[in-house]
C-alpha atoms as a PDB file:
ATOM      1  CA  UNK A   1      88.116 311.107 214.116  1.00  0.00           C
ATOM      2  CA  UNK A   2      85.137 310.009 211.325  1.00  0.00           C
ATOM      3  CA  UNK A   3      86.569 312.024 208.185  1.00  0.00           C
ATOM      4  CA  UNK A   4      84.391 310.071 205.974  1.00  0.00           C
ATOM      5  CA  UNK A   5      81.138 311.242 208.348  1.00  0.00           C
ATOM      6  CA  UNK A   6      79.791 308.299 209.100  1.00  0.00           C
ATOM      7  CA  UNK A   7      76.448 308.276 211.086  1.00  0.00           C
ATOM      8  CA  UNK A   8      75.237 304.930 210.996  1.00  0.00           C
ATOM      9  CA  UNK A   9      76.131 302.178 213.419  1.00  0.00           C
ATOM     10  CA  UNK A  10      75.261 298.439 212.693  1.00  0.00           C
ATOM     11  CA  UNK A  11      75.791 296.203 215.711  1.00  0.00           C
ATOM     12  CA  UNK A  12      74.424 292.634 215.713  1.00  0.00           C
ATOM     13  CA  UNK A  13      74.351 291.845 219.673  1.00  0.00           C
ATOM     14  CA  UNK A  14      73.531 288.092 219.332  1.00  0.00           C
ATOM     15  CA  UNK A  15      71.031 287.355 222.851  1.00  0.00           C
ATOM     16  CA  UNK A  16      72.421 289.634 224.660  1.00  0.00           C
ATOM     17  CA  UNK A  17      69.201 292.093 224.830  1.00  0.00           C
ATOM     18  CA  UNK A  18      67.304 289.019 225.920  1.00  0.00           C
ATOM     19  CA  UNK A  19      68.512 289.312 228.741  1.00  0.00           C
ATOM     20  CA  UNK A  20      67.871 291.648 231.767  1.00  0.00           C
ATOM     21  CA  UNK A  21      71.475 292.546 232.435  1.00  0.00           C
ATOM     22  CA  UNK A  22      72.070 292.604 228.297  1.00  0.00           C
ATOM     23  CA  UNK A  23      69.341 294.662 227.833  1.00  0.00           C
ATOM     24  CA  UNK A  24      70.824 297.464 229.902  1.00  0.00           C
ATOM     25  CA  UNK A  25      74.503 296.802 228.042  1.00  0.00           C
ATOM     26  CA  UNK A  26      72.724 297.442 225.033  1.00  0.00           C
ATOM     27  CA  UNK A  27      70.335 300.092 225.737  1.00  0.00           C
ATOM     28  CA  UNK A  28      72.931 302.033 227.162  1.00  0.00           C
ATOM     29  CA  UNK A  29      74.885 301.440 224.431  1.00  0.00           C
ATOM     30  CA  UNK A  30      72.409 302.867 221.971  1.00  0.00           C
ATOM     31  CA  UNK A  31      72.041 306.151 223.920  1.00  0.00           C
ATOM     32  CA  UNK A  32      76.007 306.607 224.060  1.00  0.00           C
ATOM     33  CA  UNK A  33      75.836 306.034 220.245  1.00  0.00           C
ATOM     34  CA  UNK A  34      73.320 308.550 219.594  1.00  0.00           C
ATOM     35  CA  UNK A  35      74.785 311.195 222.577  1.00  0.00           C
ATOM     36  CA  UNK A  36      77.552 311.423 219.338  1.00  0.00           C
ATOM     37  CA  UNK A  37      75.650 311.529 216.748  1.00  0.00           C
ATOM     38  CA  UNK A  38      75.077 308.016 215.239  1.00  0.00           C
ATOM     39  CA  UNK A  39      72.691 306.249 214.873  1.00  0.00           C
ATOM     40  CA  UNK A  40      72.255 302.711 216.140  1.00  0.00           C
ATOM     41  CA  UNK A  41      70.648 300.304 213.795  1.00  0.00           C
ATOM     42  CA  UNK A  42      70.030 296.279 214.569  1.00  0.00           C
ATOM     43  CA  UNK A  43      71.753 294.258 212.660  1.00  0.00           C
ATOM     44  CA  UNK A  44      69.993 291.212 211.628  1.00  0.00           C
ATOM     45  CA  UNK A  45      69.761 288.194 208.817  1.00  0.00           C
ATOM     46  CA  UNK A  46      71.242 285.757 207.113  1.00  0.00           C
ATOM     47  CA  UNK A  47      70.598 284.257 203.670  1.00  0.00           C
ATOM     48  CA  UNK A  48      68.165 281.321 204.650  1.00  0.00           C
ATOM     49  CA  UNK A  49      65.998 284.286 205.517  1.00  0.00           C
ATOM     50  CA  UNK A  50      64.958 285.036 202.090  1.00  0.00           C
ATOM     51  CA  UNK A  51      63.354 281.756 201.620  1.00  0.00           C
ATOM     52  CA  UNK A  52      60.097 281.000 202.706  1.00  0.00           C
ATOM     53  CA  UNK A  53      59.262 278.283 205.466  1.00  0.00           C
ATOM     54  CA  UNK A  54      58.564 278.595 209.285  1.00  0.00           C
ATOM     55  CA  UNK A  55      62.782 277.664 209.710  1.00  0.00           C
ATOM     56  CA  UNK A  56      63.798 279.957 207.294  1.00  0.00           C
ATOM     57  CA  UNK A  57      61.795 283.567 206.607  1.00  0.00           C
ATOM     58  CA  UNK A  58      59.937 282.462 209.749  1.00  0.00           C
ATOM     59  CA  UNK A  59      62.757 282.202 211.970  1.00  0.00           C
ATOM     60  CA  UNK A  60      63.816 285.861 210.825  1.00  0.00           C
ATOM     61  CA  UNK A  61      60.411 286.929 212.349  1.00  0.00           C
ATOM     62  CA  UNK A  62      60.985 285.255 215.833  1.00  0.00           C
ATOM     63  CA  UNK A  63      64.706 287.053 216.155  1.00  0.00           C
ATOM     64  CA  UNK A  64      62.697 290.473 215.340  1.00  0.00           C
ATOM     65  CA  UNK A  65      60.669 289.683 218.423  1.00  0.00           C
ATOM     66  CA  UNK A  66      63.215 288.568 220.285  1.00  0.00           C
ATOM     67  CA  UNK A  67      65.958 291.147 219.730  1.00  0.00           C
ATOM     68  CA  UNK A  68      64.061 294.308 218.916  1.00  0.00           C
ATOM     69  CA  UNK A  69      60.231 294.091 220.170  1.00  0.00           C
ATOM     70  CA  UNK A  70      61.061 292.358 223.198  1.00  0.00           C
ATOM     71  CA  UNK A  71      63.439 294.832 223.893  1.00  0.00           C
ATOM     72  CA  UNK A  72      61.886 297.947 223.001  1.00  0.00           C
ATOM     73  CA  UNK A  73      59.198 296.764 225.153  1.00  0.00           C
ATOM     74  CA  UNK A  74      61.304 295.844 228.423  1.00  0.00           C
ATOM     75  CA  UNK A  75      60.426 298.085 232.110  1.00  0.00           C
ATOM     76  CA  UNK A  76      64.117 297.770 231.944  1.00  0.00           C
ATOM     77  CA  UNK A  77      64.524 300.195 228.592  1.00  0.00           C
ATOM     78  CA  UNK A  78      63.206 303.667 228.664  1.00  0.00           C
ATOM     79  CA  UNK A  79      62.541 305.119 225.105  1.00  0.00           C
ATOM     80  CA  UNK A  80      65.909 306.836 224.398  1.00  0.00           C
ATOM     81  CA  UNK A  81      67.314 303.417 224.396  1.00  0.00           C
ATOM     82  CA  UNK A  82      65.937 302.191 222.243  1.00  0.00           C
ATOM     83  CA  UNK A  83      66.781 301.223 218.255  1.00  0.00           C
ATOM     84  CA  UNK A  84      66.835 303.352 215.541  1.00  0.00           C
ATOM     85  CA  UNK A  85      67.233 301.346 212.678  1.00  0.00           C
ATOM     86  CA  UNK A  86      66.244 297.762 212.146  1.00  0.00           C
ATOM     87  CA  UNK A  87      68.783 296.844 209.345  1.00  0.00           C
ATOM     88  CA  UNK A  88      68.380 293.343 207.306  1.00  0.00           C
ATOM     89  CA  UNK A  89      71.297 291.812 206.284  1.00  0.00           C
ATOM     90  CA  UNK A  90      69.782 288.674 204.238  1.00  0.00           C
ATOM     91  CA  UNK A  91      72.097 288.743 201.540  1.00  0.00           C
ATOM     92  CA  UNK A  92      70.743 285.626 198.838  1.00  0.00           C
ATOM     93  CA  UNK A  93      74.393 285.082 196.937  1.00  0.00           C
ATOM     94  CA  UNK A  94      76.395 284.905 200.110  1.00  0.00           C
ATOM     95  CA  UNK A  95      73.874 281.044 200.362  1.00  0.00           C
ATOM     96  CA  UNK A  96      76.800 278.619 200.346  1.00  0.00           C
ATOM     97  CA  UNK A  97      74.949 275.695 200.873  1.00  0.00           C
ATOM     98  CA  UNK A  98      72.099 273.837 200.447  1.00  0.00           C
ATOM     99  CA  UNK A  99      68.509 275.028 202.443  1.00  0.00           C
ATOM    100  CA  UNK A 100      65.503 272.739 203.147  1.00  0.00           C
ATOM    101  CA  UNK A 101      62.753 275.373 204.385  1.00  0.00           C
ATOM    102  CA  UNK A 102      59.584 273.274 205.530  1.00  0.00           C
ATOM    103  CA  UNK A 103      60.635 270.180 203.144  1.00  0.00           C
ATOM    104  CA  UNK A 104      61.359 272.100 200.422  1.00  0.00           C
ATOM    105  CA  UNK A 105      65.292 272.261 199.209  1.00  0.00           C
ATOM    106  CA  UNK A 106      67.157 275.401 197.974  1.00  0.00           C
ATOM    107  CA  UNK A 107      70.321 275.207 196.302  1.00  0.00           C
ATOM    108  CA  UNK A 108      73.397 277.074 196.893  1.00  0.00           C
ATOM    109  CA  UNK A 109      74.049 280.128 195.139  1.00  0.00           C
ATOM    110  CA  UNK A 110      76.479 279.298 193.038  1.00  0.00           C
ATOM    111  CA  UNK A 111      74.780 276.479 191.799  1.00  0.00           C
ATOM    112  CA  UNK A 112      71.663 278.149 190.773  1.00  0.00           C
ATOM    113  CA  UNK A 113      71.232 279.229 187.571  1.00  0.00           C
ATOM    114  CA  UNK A 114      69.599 282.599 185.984  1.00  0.00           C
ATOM    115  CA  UNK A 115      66.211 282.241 186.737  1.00  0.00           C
ATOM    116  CA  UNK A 116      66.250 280.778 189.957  1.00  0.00           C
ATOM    117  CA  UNK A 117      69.261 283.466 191.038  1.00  0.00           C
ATOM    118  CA  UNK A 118      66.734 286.273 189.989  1.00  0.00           C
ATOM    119  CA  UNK A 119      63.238 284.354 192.004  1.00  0.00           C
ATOM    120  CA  UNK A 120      65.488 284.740 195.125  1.00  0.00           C
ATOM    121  CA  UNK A 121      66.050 288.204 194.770  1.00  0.00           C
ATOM    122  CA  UNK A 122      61.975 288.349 194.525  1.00  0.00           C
ATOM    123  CA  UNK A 123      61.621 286.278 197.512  1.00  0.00           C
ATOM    124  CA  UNK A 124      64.140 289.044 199.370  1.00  0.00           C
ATOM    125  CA  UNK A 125      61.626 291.319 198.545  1.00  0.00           C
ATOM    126  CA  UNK A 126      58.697 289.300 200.021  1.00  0.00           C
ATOM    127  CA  UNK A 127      60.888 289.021 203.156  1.00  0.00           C
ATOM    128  CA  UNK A 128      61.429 292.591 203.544  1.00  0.00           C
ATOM    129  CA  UNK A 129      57.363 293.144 202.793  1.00  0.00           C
ATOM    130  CA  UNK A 130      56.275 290.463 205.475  1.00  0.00           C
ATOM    131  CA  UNK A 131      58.951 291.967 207.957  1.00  0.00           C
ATOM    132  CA  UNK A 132      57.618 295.950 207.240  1.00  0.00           C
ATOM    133  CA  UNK A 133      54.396 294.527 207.541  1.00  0.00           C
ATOM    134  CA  UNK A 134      55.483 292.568 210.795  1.00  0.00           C
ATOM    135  CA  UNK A 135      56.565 296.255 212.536  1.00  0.00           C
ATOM    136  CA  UNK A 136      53.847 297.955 211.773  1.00  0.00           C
ATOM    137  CA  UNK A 137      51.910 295.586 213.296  1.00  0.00           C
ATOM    138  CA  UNK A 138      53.673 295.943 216.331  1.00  0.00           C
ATOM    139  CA  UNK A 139      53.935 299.288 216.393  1.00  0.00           C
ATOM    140  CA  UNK A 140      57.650 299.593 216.709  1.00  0.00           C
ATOM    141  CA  UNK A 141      59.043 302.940 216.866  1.00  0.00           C
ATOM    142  CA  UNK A 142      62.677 304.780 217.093  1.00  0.00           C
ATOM    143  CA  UNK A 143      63.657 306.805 220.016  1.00  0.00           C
ATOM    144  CA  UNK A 144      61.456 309.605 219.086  1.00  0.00           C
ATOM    145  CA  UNK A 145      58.368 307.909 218.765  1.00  0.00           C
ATOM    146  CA  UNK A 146      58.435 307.616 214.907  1.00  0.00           C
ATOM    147  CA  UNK A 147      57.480 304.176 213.073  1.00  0.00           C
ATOM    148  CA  UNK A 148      60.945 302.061 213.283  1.00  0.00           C
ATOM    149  CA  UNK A 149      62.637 302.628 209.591  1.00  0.00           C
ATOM    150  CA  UNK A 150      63.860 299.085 207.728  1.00  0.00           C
ATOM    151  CA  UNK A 151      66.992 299.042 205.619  1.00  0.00           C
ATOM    152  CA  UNK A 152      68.725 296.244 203.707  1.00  0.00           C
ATOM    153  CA  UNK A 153      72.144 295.769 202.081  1.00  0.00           C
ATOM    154  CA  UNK A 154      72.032 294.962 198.216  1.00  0.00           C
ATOM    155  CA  UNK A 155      74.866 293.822 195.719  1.00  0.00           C
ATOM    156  CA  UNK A 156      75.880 297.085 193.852  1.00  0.00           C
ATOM    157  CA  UNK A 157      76.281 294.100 191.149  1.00  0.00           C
ATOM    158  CA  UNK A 158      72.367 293.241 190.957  1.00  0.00           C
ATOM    159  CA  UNK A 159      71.746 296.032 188.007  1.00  0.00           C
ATOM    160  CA  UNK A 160      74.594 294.622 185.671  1.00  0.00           C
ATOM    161  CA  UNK A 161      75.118 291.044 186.412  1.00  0.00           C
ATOM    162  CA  UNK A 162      74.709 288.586 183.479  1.00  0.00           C
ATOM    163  CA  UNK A 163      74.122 285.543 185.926  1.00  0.00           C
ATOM    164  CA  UNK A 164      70.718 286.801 186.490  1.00  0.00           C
ATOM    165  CA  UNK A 165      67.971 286.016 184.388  1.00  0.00           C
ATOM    166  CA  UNK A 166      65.167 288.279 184.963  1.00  0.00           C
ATOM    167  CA  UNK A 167      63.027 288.018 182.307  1.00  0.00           C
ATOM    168  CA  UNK A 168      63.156 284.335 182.286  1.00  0.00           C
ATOM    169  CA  UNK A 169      62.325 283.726 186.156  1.00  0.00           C
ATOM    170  CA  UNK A 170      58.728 283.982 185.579  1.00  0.00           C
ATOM    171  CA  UNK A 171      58.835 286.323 188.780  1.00  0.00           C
ATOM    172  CA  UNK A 172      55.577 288.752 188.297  1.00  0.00           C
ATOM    173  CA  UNK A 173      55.556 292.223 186.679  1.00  0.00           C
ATOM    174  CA  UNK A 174      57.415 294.450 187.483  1.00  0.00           C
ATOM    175  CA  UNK A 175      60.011 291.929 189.064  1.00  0.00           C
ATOM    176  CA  UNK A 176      61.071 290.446 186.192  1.00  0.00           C
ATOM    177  CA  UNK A 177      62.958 293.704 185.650  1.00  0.00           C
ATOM    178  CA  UNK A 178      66.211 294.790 188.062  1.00  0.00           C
ATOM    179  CA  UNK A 179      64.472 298.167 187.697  1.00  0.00           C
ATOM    180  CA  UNK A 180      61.210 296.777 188.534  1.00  0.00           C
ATOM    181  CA  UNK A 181      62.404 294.344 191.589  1.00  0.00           C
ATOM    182  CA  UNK A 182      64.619 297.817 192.520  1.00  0.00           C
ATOM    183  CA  UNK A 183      62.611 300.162 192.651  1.00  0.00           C
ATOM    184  CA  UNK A 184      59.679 297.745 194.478  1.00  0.00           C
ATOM    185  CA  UNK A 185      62.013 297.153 196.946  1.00  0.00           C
ATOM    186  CA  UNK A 186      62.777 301.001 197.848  1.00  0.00           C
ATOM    187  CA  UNK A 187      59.315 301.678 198.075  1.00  0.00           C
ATOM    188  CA  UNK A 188      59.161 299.115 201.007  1.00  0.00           C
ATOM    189  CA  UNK A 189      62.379 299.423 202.855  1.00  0.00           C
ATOM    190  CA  UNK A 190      63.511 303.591 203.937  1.00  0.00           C
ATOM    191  CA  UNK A 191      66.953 302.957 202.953  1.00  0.00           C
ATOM    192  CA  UNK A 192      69.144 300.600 200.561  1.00  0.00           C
ATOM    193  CA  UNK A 193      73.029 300.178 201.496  1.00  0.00           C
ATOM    194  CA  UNK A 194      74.740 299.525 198.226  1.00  0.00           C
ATOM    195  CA  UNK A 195      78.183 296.839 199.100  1.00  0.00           C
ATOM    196  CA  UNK A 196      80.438 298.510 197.029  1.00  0.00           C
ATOM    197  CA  UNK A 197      83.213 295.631 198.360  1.00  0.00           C
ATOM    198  CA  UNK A 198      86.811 296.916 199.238  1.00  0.00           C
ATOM    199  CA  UNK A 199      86.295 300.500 197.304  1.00  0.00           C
ATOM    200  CA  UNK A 200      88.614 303.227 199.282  1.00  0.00           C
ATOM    201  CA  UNK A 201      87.927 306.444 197.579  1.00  0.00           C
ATOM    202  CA  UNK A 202      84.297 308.200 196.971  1.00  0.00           C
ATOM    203  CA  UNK A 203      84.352 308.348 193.567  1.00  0.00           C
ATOM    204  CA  UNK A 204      84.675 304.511 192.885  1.00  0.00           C
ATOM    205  CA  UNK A 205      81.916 304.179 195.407  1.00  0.00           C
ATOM    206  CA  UNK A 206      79.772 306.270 193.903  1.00  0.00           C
ATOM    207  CA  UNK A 207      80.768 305.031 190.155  1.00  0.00           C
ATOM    208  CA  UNK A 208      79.471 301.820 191.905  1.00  0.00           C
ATOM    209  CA  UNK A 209      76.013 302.567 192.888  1.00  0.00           C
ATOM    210  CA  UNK A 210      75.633 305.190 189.954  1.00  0.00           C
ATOM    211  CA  UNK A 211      72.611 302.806 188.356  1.00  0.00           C
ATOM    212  CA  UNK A 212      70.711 302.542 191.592  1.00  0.00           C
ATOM    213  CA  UNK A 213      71.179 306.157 192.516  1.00  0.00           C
ATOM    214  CA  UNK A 214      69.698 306.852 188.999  1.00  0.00           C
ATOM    215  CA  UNK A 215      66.562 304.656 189.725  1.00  0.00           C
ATOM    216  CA  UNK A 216      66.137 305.999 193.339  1.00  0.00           C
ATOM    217  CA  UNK A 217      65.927 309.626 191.600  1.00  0.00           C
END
């Protein structure tokens, strides 16, 4: 049934938990998930979240509030319903268009060159900051009572890609490094999911993330 042991469960619910009758879909949900040993983590982002600006990195915070606080704080939702995992999937090179974030305009991903690729990976990291930042201040918790663990998905690319121009971004020490923006990032965030795209065997996976591993060591 789950040869490869998988434990983690990302589901992105859209409004549904906003909602009284959602909110008991979803909670119960969460409890069946865990009752077999997953865990359920809250899938949420997109890459206009990265970028600063009360429709952009702002909006990220109002879905937080809306889809996990909210929830987690519901008469309707009794403790072992709730989330484990709040998991951000803001993923800066999937941008395929053009942004304007409070008046200011981004340009699509593809279109951006070194520097500007690698001051959007910095302002990922400022998102996932601002949103640790933005639990803790809420006191969000898991199940158990524990403070709510973040995660993000990275690029296994971002180590070894020559269409990103660190040391030119003029992004502050130590994030003018992959190392340095890496290793930053893990000390904010409890886990990092490495997209190791359409890899079917362990080894290749692994081969994939090898540079990351090293740094999280």
């Amino acid at each position: 049934m789950n040869p490869w042991s998988v434990r983690r469960f990302y589901g992105s619910y859209g409004t549904l938990q906003t909602t009284d009758e959602g909110s008991l879909q979803v909670g119960k949900w969460n409890e069946e998930l865990r009752d077999n040993g997953f865990s359920s983590q809250l899938l949420l982002g997109s890459p206009r979240h990265a970028l600063p600006g009360s429709n952009c990195r702002g909006r990220l915070a109002e879905l937080i509030q809306e889809r996990l606080i909210d929830f987690h704080a519901s008469p309707l939702v009794p403790h072992d319903w709730f989330f484990d995992t709040l998991h951000l999937d803001v993923e800066v090179h999937a941008m395929n268009e053009n942004i304007i974030c409070d008046g200011t305009e981004y340009i699509e991903w593809d279109l951006a060159d070194g520097p500007e690729r690698a001051r959007r990976f910095y302002m990922l990291y400022l998102t996932a900051r601002q949103v640790r930042d933005y639990l803790d201040w809420h006191g969000v918790v898991d199940p158990y009572g524990n403070r709510m663990k973040l995660e993000m998905d990275l690029p296994f690319w971002i180590d070894s890609s020559d269409d990103i121009d660190w040391a030119g971004s003029g992004n502050p020490v130590p994030f003018n490094t992959p190392m340095g923006w890496f290793t930053s990032l893990s000390s904010v965030v409890d886990s990092i999911t490495l997209m190791t795209y359409h890899e079917d065997d362990l080894t290749s996976i692994c081969t994939r993330a090898s540079q990351e591993r090293d740094w999280m060591d």
